[in-house]
Protein backbone atom coordinates (compact mmCIF):
# COMPACT_ATOMS: atom_id res chain seq x y z
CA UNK A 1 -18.97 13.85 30.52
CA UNK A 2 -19.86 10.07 30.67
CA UNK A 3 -17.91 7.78 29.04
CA UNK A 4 -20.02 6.34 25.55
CA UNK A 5 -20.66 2.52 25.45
CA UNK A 6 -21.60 0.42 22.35
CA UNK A 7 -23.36 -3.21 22.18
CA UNK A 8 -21.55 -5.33 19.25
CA UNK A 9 -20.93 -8.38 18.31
CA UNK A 10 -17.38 -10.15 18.01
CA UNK A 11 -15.73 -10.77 14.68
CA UNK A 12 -12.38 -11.47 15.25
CA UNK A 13 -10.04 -12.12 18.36
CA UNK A 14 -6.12 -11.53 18.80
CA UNK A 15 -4.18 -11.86 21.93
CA UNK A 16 -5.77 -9.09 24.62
CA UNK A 17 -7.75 -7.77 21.69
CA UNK A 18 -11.33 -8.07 20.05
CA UNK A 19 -12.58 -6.36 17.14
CA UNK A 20 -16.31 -5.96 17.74
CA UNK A 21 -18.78 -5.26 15.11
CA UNK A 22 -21.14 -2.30 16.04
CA UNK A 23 -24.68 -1.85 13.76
CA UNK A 24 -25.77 1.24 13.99
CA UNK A 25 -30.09 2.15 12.66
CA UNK A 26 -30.47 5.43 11.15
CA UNK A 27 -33.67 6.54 8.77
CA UNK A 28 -32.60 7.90 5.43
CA UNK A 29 -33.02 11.36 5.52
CA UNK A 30 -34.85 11.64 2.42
CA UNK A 31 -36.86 8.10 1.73
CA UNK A 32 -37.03 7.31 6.27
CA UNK A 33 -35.91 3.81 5.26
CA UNK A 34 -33.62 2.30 7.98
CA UNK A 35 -30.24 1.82 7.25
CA UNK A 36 -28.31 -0.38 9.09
CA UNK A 37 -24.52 0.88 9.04
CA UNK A 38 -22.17 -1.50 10.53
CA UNK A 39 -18.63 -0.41 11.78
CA UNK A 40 -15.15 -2.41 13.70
CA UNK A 41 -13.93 -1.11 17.00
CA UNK A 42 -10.87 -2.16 18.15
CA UNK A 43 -11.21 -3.15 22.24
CA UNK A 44 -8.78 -3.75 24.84
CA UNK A 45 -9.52 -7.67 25.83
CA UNK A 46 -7.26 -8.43 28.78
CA UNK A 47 -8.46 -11.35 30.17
CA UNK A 48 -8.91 -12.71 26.40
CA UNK A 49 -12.83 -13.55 27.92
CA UNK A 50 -13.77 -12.97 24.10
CA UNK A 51 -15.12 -15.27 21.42
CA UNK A 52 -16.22 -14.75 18.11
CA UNK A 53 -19.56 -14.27 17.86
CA UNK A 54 -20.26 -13.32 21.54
CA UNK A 55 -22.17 -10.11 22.06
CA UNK A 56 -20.13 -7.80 24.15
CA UNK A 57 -20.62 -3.81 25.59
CA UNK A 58 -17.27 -1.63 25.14
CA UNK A 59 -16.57 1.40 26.79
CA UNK A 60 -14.30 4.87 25.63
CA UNK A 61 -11.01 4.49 27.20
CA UNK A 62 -7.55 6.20 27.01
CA UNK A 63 -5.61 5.49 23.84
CA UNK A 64 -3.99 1.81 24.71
CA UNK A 65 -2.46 1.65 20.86
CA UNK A 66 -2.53 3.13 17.29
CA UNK A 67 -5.91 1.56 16.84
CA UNK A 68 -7.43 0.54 20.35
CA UNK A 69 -9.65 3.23 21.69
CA UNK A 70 -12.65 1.13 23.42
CA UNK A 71 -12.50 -1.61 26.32
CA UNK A 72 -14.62 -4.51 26.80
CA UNK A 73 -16.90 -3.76 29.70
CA UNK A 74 -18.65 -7.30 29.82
CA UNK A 75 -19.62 -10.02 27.47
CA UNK A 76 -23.35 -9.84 27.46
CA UNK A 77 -24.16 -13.37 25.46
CA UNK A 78 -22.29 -16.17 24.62
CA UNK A 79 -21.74 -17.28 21.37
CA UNK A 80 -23.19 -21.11 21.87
């Protein structure tokens, strides 16, 4: 099975860590508005290449902590 991957954005940096805002659009199942639903990942940074406000893809990776589940494959933008 492939390994998922989310496009965020970066809200908050520690050291080899990012915490990356992911939106996720989903129609209301009754009224088919969109709903945006936002929720934090916590992503293995090792070469701290991460600012706030960069947009960044994570991948699923092994359990590196309590929390960190997801790994920063690149940084896609940079914040300017």
């Amino acid at each position: 099975m492939p390994k998922k991957e989310k496009l965020g954005k970066v809200v908050s940096t520690l050291d080899k860590t990012a915490v990356v805002e992911v939106a996720e659009f989903r129609p209301h199942a009754i009224y088919k508005k969109i709903i945006a639903k936002t929720k934090n990942y916590i992503a293995n940074d090792v070469n701290n290449m991460c600012v706030i406000g960069d947009l960044v893809r994570i991948i699923e990776s092994r359990p590196i902590s309590k929390r960190k589940r997801w790994s920063v494959a690149e940084v896609t933008e940079k914040a300017t």
